[in-house]
Protein backbone atom coordinates (compact mmCIF):
# COMPACT_ATOMS: atom_id res chain seq x y z
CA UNK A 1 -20.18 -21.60 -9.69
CA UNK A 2 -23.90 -21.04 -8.67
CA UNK A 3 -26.50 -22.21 -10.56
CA UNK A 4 -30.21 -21.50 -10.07
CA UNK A 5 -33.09 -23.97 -10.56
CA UNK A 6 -36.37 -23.50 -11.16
CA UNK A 7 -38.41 -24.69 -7.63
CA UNK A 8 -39.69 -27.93 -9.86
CA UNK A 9 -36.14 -28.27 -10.78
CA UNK A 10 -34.78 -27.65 -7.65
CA UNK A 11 -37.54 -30.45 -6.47
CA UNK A 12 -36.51 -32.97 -8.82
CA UNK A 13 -32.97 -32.62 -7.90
CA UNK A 14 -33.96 -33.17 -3.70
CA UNK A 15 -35.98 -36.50 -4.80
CA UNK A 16 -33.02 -37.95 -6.65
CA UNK A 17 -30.95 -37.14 -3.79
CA UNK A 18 -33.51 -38.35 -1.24
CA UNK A 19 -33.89 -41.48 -3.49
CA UNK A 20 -30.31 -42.93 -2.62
CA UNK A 21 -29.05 -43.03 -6.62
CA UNK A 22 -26.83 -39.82 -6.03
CA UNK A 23 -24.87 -38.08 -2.58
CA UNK A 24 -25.73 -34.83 -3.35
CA UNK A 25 -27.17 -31.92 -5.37
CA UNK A 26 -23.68 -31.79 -7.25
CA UNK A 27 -24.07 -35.59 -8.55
CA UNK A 28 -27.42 -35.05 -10.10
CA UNK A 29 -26.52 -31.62 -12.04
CA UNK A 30 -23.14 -33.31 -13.00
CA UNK A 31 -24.92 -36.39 -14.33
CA UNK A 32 -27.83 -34.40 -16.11
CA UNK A 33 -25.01 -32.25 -17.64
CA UNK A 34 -23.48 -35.46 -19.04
CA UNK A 35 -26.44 -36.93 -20.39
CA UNK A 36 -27.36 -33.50 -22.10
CA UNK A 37 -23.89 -34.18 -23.79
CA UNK A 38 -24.83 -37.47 -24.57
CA UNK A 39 -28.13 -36.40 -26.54
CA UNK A 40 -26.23 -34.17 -28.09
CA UNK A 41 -24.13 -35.85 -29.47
CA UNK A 42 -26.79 -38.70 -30.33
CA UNK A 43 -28.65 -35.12 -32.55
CA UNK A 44 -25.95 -34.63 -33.86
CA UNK A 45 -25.16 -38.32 -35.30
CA UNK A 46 -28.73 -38.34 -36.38
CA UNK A 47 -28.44 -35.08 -38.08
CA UNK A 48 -25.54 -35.81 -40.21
CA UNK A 49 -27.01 -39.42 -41.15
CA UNK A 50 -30.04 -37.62 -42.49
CA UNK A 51 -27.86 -35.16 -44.72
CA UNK A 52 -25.93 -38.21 -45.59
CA UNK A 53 -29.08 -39.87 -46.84
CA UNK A 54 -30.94 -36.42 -48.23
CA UNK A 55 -27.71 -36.21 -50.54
CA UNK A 56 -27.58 -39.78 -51.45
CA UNK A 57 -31.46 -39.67 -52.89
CA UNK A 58 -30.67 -35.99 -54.79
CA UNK A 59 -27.80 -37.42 -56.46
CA UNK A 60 -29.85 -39.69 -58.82
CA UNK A 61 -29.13 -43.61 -59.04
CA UNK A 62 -26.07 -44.79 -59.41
CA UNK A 63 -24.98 -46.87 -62.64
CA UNK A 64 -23.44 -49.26 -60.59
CA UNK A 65 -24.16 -52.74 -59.08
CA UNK A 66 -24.39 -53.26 -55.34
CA UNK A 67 -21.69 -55.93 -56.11
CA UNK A 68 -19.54 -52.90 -57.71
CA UNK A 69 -20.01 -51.03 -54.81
CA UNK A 70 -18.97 -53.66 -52.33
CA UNK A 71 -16.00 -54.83 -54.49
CA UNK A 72 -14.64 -51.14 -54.40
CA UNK A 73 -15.03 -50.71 -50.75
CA UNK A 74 -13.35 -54.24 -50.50
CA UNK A 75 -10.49 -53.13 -52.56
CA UNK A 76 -10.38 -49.29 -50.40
CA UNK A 77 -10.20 -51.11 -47.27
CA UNK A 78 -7.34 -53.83 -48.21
């Protein structure tokens, strides 16, 4: 596979080479791919939390107690 880099990409990829933390060109892409994944992922998490909590506040308020709530998720997790 070849990739091409910008020249300030290309740059960035020669200092982190040059600064000891990686062997070679193929370290640094490999570890930038990985911690593209990483944030990602991390969106992603984010993302669904917020839907999570955009639903909870449009569904009204709930009739029941905090200690009705923890109770039942006691009881579902027994």
């Amino acid at each position: 596979m070849n990739v091409s880099l910008t020249p300030e990409l290309h740059d960035i990829v020669q200092r982190k080479v040059k600064s000891g933390l990686y062997s070679n060109a193929s370290e640094v892409i490999r570890a930038s791919i990985r911690n593209l994944e990483k944030e990602e992922q991390k969106q992603n998490s984010w993302n669904t939390l917020n839907k999570l909590l955009e639903d909870a506040a449009d569904s009204g308020r709930s009739e029941s107690t905090l200690d009705d709530i923890v109770n039942r998720v006691i009881k579902q997790n027994e």
